[in-house]
PDB file of N, CA and C in Angstrom:
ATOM      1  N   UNK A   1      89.249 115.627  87.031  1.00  0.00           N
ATOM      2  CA  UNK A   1      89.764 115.154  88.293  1.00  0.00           C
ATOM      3  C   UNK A   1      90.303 116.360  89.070  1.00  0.00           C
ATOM      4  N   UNK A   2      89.680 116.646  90.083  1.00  0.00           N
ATOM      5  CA  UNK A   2      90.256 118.014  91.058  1.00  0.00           C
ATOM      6  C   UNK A   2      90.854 117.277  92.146  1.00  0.00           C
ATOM      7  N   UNK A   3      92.520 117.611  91.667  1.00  0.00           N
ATOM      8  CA  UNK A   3      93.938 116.929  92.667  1.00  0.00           C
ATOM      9  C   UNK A   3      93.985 118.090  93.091  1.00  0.00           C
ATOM     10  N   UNK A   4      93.848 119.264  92.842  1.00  0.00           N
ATOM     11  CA  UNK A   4      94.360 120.726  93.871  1.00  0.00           C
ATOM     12  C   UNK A   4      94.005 120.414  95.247  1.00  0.00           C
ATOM     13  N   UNK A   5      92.793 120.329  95.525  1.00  0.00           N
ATOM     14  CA  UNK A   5      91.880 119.972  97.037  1.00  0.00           C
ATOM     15  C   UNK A   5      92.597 118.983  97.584  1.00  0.00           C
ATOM     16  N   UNK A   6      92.982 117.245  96.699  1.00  0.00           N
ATOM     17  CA  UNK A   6      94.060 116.746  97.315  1.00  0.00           C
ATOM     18  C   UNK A   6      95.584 117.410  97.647  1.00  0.00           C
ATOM     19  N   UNK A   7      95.792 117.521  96.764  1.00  0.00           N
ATOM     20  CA  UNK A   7      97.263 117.953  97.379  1.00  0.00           C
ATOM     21  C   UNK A   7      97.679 119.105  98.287  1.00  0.00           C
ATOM     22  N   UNK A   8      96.702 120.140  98.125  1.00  0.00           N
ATOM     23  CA  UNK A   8      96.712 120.840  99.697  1.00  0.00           C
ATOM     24  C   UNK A   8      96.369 119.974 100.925  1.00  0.00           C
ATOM     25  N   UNK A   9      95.216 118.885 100.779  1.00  0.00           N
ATOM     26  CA  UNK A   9      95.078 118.343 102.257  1.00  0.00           C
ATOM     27  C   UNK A   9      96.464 117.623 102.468  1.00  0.00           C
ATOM     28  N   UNK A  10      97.408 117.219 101.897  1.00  0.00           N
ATOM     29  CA  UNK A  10      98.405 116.508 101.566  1.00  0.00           C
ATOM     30  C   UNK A  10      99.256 117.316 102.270  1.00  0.00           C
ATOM     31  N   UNK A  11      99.318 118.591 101.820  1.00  0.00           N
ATOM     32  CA  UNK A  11     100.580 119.493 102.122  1.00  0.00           C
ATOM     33  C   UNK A  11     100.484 119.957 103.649  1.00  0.00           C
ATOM     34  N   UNK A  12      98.961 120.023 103.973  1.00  0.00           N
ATOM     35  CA  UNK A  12      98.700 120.163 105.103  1.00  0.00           C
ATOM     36  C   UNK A  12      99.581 119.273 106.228  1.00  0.00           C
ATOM     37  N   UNK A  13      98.775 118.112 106.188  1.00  0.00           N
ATOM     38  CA  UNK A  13      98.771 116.569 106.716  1.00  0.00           C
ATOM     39  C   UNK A  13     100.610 116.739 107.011  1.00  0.00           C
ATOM     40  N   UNK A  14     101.563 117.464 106.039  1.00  0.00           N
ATOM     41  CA  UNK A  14     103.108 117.235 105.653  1.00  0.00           C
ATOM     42  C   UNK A  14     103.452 118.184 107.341  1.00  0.00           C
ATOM     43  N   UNK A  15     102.639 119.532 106.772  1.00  0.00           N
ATOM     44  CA  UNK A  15     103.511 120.661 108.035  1.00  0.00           C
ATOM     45  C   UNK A  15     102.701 119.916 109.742  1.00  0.00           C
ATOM     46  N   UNK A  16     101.733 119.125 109.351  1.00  0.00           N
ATOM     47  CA  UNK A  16     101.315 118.665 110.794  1.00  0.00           C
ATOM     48  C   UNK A  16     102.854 118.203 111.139  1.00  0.00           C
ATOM     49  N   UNK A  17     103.078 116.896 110.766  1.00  0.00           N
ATOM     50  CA  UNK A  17     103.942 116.275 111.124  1.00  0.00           C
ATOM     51  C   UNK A  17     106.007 116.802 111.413  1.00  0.00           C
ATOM     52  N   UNK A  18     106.863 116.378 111.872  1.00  0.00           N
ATOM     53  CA  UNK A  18     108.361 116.852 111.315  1.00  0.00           C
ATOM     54  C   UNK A  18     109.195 116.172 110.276  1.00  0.00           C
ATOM     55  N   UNK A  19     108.078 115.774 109.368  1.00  0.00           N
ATOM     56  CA  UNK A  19     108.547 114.917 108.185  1.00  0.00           C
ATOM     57  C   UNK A  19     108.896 116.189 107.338  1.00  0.00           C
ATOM     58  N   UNK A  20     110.142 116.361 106.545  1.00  0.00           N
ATOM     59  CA  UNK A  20     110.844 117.037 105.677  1.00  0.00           C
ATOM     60  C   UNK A  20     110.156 117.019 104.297  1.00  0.00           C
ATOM     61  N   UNK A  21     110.328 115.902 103.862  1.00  0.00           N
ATOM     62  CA  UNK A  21     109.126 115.485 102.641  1.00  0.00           C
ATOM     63  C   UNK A  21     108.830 113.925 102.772  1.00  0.00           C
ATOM     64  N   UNK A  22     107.460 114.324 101.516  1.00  0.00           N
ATOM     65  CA  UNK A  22     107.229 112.526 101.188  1.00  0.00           C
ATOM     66  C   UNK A  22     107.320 112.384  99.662  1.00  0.00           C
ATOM     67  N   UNK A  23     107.526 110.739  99.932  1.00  0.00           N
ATOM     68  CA  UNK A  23     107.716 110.429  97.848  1.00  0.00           C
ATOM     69  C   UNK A  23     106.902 109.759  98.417  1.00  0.00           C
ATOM     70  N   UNK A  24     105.974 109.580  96.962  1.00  0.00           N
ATOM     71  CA  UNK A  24     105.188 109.060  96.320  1.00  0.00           C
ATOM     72  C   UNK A  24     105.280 108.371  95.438  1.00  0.00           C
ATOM     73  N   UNK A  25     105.319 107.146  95.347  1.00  0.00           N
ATOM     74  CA  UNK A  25     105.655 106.129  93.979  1.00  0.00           C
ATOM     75  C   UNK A  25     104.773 105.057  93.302  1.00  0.00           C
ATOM     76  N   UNK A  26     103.579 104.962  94.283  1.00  0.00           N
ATOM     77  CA  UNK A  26     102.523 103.475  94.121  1.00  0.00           C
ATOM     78  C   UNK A  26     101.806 104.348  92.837  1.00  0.00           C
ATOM     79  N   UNK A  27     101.588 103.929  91.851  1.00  0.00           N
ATOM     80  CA  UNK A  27     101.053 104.267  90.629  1.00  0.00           C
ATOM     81  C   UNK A  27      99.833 104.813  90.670  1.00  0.00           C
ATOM     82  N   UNK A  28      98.517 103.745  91.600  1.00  0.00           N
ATOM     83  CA  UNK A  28      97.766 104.514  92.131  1.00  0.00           C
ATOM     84  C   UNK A  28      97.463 105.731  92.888  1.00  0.00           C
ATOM     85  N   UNK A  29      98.493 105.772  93.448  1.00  0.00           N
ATOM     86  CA  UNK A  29      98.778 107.392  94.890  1.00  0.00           C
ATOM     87  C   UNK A  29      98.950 108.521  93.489  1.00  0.00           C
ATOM     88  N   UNK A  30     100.137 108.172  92.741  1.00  0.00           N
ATOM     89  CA  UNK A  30     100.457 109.414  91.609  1.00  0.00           C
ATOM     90  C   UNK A  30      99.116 110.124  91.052  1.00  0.00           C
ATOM     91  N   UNK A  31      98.179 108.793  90.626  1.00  0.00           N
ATOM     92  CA  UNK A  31      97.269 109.220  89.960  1.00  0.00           C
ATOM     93  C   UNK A  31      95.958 110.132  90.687  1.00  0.00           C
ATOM     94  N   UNK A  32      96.224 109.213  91.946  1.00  0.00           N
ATOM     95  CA  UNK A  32      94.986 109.986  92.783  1.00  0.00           C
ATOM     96  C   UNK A  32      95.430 111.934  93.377  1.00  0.00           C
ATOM     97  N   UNK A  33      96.765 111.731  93.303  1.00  0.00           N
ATOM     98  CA  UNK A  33      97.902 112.968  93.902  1.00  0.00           C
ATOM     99  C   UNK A  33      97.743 114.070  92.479  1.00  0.00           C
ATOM    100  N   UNK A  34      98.243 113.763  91.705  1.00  0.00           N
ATOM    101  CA  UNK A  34      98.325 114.483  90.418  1.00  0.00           C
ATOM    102  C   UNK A  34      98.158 114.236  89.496  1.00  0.00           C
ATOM    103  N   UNK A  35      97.479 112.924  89.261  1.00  0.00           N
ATOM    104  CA  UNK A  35      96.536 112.972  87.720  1.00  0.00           C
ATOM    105  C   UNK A  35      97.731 112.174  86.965  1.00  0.00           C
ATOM    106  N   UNK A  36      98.774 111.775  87.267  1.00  0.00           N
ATOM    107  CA  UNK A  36      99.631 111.087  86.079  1.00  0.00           C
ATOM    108  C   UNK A  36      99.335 109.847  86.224  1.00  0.00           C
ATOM    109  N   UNK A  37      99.185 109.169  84.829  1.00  0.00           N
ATOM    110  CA  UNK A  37      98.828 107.690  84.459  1.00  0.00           C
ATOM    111  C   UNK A  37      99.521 106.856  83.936  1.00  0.00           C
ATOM    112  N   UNK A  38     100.578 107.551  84.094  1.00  0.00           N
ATOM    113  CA  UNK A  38     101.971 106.174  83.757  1.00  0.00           C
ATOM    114  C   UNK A  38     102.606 105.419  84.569  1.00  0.00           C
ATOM    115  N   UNK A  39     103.271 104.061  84.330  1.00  0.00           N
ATOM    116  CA  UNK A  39     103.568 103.120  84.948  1.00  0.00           C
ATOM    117  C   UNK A  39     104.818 103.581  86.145  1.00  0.00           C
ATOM    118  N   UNK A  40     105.407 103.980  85.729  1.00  0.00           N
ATOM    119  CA  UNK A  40     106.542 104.705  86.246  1.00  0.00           C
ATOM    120  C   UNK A  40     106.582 105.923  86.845  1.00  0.00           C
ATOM    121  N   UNK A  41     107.209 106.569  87.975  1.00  0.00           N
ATOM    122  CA  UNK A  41     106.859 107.768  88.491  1.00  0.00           C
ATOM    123  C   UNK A  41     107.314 107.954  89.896  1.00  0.00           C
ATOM    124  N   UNK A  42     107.840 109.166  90.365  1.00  0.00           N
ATOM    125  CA  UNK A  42     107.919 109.125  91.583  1.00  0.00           C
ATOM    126  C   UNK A  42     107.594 110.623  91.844  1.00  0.00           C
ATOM    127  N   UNK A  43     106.573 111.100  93.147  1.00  0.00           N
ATOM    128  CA  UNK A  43     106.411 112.227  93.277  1.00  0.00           C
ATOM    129  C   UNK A  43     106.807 112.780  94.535  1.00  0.00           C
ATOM    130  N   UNK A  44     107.490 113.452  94.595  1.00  0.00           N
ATOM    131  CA  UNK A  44     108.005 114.513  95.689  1.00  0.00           C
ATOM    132  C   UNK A  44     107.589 115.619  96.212  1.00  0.00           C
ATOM    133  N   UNK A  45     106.788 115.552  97.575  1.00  0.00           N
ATOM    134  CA  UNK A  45     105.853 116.432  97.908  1.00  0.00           C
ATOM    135  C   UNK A  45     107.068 117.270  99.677  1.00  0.00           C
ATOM    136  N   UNK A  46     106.867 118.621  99.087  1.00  0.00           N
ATOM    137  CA  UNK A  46     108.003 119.473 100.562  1.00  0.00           C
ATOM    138  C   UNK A  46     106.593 119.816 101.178  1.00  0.00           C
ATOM    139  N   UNK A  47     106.826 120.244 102.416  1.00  0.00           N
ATOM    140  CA  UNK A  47     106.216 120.895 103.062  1.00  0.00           C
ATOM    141  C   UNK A  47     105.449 122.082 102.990  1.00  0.00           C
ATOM    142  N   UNK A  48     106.229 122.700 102.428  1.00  0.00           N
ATOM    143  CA  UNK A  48     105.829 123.850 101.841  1.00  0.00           C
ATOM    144  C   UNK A  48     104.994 124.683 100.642  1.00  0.00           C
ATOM    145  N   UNK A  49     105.335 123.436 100.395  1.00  0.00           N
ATOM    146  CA  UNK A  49     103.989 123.174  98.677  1.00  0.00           C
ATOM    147  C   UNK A  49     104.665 122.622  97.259  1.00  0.00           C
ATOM    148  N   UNK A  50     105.781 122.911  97.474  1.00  0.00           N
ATOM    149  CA  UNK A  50     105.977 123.098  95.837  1.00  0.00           C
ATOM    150  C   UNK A  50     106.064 120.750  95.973  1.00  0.00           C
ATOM    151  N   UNK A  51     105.480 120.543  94.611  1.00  0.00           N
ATOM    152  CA  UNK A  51     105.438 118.907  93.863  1.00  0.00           C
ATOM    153  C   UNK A  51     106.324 119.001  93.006  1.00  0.00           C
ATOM    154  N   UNK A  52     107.315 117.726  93.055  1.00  0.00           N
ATOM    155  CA  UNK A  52     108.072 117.311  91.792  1.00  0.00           C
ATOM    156  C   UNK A  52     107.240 115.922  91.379  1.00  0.00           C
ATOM    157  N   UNK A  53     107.233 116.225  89.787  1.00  0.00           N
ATOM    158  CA  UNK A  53     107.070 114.867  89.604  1.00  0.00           C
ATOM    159  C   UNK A  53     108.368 114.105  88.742  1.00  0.00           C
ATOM    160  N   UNK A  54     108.889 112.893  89.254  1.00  0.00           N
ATOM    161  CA  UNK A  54     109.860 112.731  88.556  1.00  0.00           C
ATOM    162  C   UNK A  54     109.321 111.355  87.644  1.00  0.00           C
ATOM    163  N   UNK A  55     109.885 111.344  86.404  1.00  0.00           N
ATOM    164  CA  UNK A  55     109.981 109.917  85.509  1.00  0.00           C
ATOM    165  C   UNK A  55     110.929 109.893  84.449  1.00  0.00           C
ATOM    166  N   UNK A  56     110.706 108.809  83.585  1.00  0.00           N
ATOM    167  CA  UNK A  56     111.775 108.955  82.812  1.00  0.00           C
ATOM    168  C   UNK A  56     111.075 109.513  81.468  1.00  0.00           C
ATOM    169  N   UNK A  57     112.408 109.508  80.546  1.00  0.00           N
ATOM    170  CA  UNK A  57     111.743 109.950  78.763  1.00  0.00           C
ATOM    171  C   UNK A  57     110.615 109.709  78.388  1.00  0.00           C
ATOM    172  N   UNK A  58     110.578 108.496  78.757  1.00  0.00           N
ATOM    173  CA  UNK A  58     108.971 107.608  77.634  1.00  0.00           C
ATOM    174  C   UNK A  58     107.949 108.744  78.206  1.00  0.00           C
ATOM    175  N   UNK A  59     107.868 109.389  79.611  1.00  0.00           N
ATOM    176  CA  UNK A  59     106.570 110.220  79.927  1.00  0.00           C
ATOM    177  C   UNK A  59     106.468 111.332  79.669  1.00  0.00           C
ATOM    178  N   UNK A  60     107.632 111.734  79.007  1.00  0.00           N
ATOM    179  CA  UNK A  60     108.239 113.136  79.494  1.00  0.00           C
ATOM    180  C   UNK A  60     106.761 114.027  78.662  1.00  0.00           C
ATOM    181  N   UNK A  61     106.016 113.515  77.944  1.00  0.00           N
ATOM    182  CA  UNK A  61     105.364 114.147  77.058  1.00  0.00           C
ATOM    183  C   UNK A  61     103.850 113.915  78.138  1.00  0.00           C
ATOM    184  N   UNK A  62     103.908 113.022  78.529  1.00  0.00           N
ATOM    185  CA  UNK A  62     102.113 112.812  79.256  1.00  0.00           C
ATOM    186  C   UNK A  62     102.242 113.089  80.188  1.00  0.00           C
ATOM    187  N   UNK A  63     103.241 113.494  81.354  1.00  0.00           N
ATOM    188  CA  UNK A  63     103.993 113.823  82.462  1.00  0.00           C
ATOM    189  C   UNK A  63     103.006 115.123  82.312  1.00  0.00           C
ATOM    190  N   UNK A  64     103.420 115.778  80.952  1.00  0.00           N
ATOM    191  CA  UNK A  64     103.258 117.429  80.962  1.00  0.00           C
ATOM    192  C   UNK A  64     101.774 117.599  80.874  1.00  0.00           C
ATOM    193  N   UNK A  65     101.152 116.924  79.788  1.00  0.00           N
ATOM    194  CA  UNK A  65      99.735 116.927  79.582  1.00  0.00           C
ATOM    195  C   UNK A  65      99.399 116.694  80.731  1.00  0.00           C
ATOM    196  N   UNK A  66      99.053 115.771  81.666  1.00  0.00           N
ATOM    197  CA  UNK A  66      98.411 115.169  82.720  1.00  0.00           C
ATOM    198  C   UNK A  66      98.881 116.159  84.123  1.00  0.00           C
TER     199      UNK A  66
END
């Protein structure tokens, strides 16, 4: 799955706008954004590039793999 190509058009799409950041939470968006496949999740995208992905313990291990 090549998310790099997404998430630059993403980061792009961010500095168009004067939105500060976006979260990401629909399970589907995570997966299509960065490849994570767990139920739970929220992703935090700045302007500038850098992604958080946040979840809890149970992922902390497939979080990393994925």
């Amino acid at each position: 799955m090549d998310v790099s190509g997404r998430r630059q058009r993403l980061i792009e799409e961010i500095q168009r706008t004067t939105a500060e950041a976006l979260v990401v939470s629909k399970p589907v968006n995570l997966r299509w954004l960065c490849g994570f496949t767990g139920s739970s999740g929220s992703l935090l995208v700045l302007p500038n590039g850098p992604m958080v992905l946040f979840t809890d313990g149970r992922y902390e291990e497939q979080a990393q793999l994925e």
